[in-house]
Every structure is written in C-alpha cells, then in structure tokens.
Protein backbone atom coordinates (compact mmCIF):
# COMPACT_ATOMS: atom_id res chain seq x y z
CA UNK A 1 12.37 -8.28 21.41
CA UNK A 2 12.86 -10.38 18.01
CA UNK A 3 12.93 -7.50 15.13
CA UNK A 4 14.34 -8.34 10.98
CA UNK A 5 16.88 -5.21 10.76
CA UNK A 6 17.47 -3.05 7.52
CA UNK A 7 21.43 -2.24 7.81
CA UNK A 8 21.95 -1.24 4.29
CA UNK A 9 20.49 -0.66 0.70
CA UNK A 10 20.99 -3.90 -1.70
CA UNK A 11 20.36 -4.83 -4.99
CA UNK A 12 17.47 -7.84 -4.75
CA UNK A 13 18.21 -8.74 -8.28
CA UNK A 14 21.00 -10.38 -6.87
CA UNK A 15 19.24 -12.48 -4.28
CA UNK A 16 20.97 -10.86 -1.33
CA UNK A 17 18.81 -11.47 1.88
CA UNK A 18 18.32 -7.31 2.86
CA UNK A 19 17.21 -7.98 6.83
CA UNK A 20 18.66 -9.29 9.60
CA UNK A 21 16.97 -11.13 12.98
CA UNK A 22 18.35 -8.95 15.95
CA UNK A 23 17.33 -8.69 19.32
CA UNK A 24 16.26 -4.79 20.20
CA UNK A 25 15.16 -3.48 23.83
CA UNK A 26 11.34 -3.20 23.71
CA UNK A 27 10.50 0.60 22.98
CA UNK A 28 8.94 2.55 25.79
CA UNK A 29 6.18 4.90 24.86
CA UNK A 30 6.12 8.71 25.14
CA UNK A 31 3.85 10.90 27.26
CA UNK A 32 0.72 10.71 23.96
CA UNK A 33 2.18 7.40 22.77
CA UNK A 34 1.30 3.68 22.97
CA UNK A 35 3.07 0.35 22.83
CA UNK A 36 1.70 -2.01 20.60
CA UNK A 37 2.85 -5.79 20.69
CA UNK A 38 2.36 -6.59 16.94
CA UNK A 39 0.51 -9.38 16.10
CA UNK A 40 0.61 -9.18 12.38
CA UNK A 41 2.41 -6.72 9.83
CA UNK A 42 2.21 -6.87 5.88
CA UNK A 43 4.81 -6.73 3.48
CA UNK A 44 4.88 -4.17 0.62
CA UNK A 45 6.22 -3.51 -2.12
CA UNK A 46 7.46 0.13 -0.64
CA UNK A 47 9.79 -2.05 1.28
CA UNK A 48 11.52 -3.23 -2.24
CA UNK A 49 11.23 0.17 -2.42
CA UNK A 50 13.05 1.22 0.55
CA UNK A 51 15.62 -1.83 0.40
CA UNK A 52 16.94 -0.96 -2.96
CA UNK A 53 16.97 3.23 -2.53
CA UNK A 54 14.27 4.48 -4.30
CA UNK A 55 12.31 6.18 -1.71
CA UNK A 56 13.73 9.14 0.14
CA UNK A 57 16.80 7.37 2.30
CA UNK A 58 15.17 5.30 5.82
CA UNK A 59 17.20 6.22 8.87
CA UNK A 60 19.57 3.12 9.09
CA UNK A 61 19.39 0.65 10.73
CA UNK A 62 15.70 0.63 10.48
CA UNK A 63 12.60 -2.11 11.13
CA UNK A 64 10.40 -2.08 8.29
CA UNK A 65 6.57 -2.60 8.05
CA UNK A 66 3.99 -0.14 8.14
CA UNK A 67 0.45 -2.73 8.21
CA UNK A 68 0.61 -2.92 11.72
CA UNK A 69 -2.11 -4.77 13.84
CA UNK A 70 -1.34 -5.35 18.01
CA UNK A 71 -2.83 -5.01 21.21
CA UNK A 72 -2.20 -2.64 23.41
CA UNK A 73 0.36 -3.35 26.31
CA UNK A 74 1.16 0.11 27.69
CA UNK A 75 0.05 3.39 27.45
CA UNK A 76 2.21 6.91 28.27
CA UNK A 77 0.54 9.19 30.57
CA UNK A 78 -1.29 11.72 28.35
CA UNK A 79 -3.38 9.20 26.64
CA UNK A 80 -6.49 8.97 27.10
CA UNK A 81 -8.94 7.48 23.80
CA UNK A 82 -6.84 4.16 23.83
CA UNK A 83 -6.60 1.24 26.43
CA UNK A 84 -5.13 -1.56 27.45
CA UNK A 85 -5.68 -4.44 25.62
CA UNK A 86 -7.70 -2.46 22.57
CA UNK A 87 -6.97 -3.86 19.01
CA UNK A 88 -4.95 -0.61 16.86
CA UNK A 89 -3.40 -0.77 13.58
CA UNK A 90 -0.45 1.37 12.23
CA UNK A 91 -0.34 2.72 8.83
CA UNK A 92 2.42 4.28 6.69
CA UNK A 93 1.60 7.82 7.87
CA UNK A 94 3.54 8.25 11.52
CA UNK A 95 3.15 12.08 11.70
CA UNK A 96 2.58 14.99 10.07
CA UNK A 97 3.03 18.54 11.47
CA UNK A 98 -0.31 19.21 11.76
CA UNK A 99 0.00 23.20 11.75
CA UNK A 100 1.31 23.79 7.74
CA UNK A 101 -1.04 24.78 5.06
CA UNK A 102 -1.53 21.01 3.95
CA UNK A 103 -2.39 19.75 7.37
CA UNK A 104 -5.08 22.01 7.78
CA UNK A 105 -6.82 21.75 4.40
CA UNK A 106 -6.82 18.23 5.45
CA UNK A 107 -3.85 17.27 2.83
CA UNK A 108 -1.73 15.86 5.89
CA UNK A 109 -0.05 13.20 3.13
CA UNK A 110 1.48 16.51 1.88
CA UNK A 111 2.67 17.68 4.85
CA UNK A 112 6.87 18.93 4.74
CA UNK A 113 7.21 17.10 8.23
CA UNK A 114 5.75 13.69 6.99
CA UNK A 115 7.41 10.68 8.82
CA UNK A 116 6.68 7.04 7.76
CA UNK A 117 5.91 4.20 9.36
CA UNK A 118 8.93 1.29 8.82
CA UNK A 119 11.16 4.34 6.76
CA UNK A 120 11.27 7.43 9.54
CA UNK A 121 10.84 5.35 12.45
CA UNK A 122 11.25 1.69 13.74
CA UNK A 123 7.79 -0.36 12.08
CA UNK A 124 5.85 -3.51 12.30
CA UNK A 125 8.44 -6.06 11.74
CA UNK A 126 9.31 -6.72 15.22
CA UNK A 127 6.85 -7.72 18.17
CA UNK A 128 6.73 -4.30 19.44
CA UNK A 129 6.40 -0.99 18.39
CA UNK A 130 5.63 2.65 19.59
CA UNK A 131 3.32 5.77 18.23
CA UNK A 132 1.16 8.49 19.00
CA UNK A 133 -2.09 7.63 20.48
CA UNK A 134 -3.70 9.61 17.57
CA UNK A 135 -2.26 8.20 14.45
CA UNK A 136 -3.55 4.60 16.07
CA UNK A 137 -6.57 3.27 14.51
CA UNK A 138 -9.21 0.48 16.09
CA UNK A 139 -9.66 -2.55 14.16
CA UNK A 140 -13.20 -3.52 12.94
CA UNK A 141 -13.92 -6.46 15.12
CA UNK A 142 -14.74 -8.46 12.16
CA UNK A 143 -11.09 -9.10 10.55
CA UNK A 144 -8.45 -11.29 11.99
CA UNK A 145 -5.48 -9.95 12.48
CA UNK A 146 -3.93 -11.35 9.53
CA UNK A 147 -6.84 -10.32 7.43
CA UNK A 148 -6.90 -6.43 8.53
CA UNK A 149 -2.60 -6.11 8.36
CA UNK A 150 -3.15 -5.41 4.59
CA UNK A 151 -6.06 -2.84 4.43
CA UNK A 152 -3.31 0.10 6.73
CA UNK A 153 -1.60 0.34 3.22
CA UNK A 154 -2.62 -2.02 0.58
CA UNK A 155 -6.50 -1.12 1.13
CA UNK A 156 -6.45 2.50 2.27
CA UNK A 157 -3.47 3.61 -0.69
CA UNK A 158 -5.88 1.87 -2.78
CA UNK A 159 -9.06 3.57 -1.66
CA UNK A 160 -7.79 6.56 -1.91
CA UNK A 161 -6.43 5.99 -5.78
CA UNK A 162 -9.89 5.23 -6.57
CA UNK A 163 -11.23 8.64 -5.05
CA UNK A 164 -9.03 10.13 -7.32
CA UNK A 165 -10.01 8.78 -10.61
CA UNK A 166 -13.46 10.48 -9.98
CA UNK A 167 -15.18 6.94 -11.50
CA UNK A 168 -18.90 7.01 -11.38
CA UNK A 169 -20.75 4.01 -11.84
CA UNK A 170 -20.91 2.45 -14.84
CA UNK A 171 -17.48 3.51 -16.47
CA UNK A 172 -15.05 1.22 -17.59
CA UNK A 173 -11.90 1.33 -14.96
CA UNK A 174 -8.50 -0.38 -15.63
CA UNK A 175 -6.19 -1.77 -13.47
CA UNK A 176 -2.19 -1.96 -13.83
CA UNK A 177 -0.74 -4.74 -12.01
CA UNK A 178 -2.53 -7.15 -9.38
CA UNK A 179 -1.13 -7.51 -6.35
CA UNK A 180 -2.23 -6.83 -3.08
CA UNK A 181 -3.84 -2.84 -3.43
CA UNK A 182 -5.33 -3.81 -6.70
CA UNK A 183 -6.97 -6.58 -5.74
CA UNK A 184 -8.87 -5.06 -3.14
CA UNK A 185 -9.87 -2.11 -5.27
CA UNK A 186 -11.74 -4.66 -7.81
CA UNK A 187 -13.69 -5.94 -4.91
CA UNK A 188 -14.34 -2.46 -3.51
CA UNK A 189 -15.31 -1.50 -6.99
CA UNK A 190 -17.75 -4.13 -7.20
CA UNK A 191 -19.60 -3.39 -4.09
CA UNK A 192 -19.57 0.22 -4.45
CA UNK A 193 -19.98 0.44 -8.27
CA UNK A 194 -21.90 -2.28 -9.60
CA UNK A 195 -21.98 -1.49 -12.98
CA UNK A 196 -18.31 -0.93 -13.58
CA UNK A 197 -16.65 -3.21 -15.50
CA UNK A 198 -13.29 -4.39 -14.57
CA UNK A 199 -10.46 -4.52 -16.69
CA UNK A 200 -6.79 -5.93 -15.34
CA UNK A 201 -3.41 -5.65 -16.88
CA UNK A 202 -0.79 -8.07 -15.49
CA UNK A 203 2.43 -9.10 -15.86
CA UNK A 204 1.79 -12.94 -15.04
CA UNK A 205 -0.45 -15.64 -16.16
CA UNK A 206 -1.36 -16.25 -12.38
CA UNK A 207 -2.10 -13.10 -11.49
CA UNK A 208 -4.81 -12.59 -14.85
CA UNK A 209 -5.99 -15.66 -13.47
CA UNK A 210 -6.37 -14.44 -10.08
CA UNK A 211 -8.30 -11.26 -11.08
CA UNK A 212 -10.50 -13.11 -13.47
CA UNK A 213 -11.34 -15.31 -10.57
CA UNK A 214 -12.59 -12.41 -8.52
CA UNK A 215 -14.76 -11.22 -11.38
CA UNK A 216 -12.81 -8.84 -13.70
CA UNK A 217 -13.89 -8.32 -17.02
CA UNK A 218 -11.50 -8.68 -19.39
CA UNK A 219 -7.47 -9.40 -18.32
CA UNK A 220 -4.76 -9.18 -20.69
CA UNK A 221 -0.84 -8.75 -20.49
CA UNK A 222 0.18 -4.73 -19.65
CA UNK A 223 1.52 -4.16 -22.90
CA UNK A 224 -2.25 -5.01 -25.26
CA UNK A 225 -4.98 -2.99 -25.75
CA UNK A 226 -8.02 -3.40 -23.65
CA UNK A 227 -11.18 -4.17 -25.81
CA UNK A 228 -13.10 -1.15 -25.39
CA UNK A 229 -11.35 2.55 -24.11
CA UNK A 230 -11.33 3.01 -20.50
CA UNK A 231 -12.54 6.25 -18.69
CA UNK A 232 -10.23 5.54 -15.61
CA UNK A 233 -6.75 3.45 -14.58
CA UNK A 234 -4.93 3.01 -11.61
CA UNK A 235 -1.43 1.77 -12.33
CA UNK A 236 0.04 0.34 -9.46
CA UNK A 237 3.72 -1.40 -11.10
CA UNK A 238 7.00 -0.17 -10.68
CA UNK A 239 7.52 0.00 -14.17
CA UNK A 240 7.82 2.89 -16.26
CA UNK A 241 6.49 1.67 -19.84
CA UNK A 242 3.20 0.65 -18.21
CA UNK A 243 2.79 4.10 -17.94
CA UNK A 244 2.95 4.95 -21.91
CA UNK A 245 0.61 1.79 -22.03
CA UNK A 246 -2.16 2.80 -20.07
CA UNK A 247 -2.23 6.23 -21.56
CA UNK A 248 -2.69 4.54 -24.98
CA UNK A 249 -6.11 2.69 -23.18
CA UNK A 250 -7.39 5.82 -21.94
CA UNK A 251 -10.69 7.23 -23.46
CA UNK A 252 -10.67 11.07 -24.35
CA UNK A 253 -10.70 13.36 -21.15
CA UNK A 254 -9.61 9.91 -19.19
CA UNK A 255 -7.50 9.91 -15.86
CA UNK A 256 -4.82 7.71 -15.20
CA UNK A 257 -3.74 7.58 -11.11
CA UNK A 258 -0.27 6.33 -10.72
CA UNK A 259 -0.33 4.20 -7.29
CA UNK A 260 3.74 4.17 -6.90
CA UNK A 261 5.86 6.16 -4.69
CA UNK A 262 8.60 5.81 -7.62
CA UNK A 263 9.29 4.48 -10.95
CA UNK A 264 12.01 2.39 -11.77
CA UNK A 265 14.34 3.47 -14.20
CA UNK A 266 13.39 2.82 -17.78
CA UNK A 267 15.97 5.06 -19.59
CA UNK A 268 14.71 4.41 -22.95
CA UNK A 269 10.53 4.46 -22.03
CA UNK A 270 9.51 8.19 -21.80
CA UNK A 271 11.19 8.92 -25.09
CA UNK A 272 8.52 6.55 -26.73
CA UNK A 273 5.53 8.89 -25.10
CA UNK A 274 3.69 10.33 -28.19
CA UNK A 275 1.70 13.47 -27.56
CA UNK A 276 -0.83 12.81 -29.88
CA UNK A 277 -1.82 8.99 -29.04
CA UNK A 278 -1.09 8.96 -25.54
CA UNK A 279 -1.75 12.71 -24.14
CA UNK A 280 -3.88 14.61 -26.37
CA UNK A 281 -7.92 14.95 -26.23
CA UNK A 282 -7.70 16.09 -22.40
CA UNK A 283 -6.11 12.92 -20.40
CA UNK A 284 -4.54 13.52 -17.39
CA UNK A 285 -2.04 11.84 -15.14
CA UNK A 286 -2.42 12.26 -11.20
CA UNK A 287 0.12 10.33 -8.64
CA UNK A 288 -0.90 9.22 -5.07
CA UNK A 289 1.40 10.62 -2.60
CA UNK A 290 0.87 8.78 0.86
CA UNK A 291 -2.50 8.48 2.93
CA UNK A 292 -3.81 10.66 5.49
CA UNK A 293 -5.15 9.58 8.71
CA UNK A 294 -9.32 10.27 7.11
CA UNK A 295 -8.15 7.90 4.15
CA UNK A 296 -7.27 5.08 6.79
CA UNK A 297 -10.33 5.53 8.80
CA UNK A 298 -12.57 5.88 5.78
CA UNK A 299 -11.75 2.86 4.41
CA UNK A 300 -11.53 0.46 7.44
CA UNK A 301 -15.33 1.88 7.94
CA UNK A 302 -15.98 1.00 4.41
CA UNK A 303 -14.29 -2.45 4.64
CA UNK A 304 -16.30 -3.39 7.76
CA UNK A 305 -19.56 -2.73 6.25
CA UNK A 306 -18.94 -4.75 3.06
CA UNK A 307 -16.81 -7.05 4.74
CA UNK A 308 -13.51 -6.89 2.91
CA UNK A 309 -11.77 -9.77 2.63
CA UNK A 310 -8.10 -9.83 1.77
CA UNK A 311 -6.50 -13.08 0.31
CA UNK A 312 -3.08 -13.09 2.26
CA UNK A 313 -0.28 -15.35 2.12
CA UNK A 314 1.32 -15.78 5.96
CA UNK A 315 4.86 -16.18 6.62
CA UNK A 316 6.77 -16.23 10.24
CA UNK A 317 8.97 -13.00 11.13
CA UNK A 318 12.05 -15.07 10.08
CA UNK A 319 10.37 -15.34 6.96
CA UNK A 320 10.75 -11.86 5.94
CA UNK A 321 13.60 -11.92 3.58
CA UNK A 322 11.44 -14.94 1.62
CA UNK A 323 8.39 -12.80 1.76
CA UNK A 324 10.24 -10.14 0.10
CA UNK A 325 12.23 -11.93 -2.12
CA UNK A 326 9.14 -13.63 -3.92
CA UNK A 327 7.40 -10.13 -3.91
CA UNK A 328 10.45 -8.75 -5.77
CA UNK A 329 9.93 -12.04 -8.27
CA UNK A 330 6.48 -11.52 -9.03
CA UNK A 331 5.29 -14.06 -6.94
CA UNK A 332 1.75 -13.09 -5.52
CA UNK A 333 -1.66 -13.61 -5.01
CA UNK A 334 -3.30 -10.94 -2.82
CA UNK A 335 -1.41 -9.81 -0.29
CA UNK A 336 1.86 -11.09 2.06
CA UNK A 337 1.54 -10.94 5.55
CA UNK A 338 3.85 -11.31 8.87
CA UNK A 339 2.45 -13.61 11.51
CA UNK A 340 4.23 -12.18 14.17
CA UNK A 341 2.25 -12.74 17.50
C-alpha cells in the first residue's frame, strides 16, 4: 500500500517536506480488530505538532492521521458489531486501558495507557489501516467521506471544549483562532445556542472574514479587546500570548478552555500575565486533554441531526507535505482533508 512516512522530527519553519511516499505491506487485523481501506483522512494541526516534537515523541517511522473514514475490507475473528463493507471512522483515541480509575469514571482521555491514532500507531495517511472493532465508529449516512474526515478530531475535540466552558444560552462565547475545530463550534453554537453571540479572534484577515461569513458577531485580530466581556473562550492557537489575551476578555468568574495539546514556546509571554487584570475576580483556565470514545459518538449523533457541514479543502495523499506546509503558514479555511480512496 501507498502510505506518506514520518522518519524524523523537522523544523517546518524551514520548509523541509517532513513525509515521505513509501510503499508498506497492508496491515492484517487482530483477533477484535478491523481493516479499514481509508477513503479520506484530515490533516491537523497535532501533526505540526507531532512533526516538529512537541507532543510526547511518535514511534518512528510513523503514518500520521487520526480523521479516518474507510470501508471495511476484513474483519479478525472475534468481531462481531462490524461488517464488511460498513462505513467506520478512526479518531485520535486508539486505546485506553479500560480498567484504571479514569477509564471507569468514564475519563478514558485520561487514561496512563492512552495510545493515539497517527502518534502510537500507524494512522490514516495511507490506504489502509488497522484497530479494534470497538474504538471504530459508523458514519452518519448523511456526510461524504470527505465531509465526515474532519468531525473524528476537529468536530469531536471541539465539542467537547464547548462542554467544558459550561455556556448556557445567551452568553457571550469567544473564539481564539479559526481553523478547522473552531469553525465548527460557531456553527454548533448556533444551532444549539441560539442566542449566543459569537465573537472570533484571528490571526488573518481571511480567516475574520471567514467567521464573519458564517455569522459571528464581532471578529477582531487576537491581540484587541472584544466589545463587550465574554463569559466563555475556547482558544484553539499554538501560541502562548493568546493566552494572556483572552484572559484580559474574560468577564468576572469567566472560563477560558485551552483547545491545544501544547504551547509553543513564548519565553518572554507568561512573565507579562498580571494577576489582577487577567486572573483575579474568579476566572479559570481548563485545558482539553484528548477525546474519549462518548465525545466521538456524541457529537457525530449531534452532527447528523443538525447536519454539520464542514468546509474542507481536498488534497491527494501525495499532497500531504503541501497540506501541511500551508497549515503551518496560516493558510486555511475550514478544514484540510486527504482524498485518499
């Protein structure tokens, strides 16, 4: 099978090209596990992540690409739920233990044992690709493949960012960045709380835009101050100072989610934090750490019954290193995807 390889960890400022096209043997499944040949897989910006070592180190040489969506093309022996020719997607959560205190209070994104999809284990940039029958999900009938590749990570890290604000209808929410998670929060906002209005912060005059275009309130770069206080944010940038930023937006007794599985360095940021502006009157800062397997399924239930729509840019597997490359730039609208069938 075609797969785009990870070797080793670069430096994208420099315009390197991270993957390479290689030709792997075709996985064979386990006794609970299926093979999927992948149709479509979405491109992330945990990948820039991964590339340029800011993540916990991926098992080299690795595929990447954890918004998997395939068909079915083999199954091992002990499954059972999942057939032939059945429609699955593959998110960033592998495996967990299942058995440690997190796992059973539900918290499986917590879990010691956590493997990741594309970091842990081969992922989605390849045309095939194992894993367990039970951390498969089925596809609402009513997205493409291209369309449902961003909502295994994109949509489900974002839905479960918004849980964690705790915004009821009505308050003002912010949002940090625009790319592909955030835009799909402002349209699940909008269908789930109508009276919220929607305020972006964005790094580029495309991407303001962009989120004006799908209704936000108010956009405005990520360093200015929003026109009214805000009661929750979810900052979604790899940026450090956006951090001190939002704070300074936050109403009294405010949340702030941070959407990021790491900051990049910003030696000079955190010493600019000032208690009393940013911190005091009760505001709190909460990070998202991962997705369980009731976040995925949650949200593709969700996004079939409003009818989610992601705006996706396509590229071919070759593509990959392009794909990337213009995520790392700044270069988006929506969400990338891999057309890989």
């Amino acid at each position: 099978m075609k797969a785009m390889v990870l070797t080793k960890l670069c430096d994208l400022k420099e315009n390197q090209l991270p993957l390479e096209m290689m030709d792997l043997p075709v996985p064979a499944p386990d006794v609970q596990e299926i093979l999927i040949k992948v149709s479509s897989c979405g491109v992330c910006h945990t990948e820039l992540d991964e590339i340029e070592g800011r993540t916990p180190p991926p098992h080299l040489p690795i595929v990447l690409g954890h918004q998997v969506i395939g068909r079915v093309v083999a199954t091992g022996s002990k499954v059972s739920a999942i057939k032939i020719g059945n429609k699955v997607g593959v998110a960033w959560i592998f495996s967990a233990c299942g058995s440690c205190k997190f796992c059973l209070a539900g918290n499986e994104n917590l879990c010691p044992a956590f493997t990741a999809t594309g970091r842990d284990v081969n992922g989605g940039y390849a045309q095939y690709m194992t894993v367990a029958e039970n951390f498969a999900y089925a596809i609402p009938a009513n997205f493409s493949d291209l369309q449902a590749a961003p909502l295994l990570c994109a949509g489900a890290i974002g839905f479960r960012a918004l849980r964690l604000t705790g915004l009821k209808d009505g308050q003002r929410l912010g949002l940090v960045g625009f790319g592909a998670s955030a835009h799909l929060v402002l349209k699940i906002v909008q269908h789930l709380y109508p009276d919220t209005k929607i305020y972006v912060f964005a790094r580029s005059d495309k991407e303001k835009a962009f989120a004006a275009e799908l209704g936000a309130m108010w956009t405005g770069d990520t360093t200015e101050q929003a026109p009214h206080k805000l009661d929750c944010i979810i900052d979604t940038t790899p940026a450090w100072k956006t951090v001190v930023e939002a704070l300074g937006n936050l109403e009294s007794g405010g949340r702030l989610v941070i959407n990021a599985i790491r900051k990049e360095s910003d030696k000079g940021c955190l010493l600019n934090l000032d208690y009393q502006l940013h911190l005091w009157q009760e505001k709190e800062i909460k990070s998202v750490a991962n997705i369980t397997r009731n976040d995925v399924k949650d949200f593709l239930n969700l996004a079939a019954k409003i009818n989610l729509q992601s705006e996706v840019q396509v590229y071919s597997l070759d593509q990959a290193n392009k794909a990337l490359l213009e995520l790392k730039a700044g270069m988006i609208r929506g969400a990338k995807v891999l057309n890989i069938d």
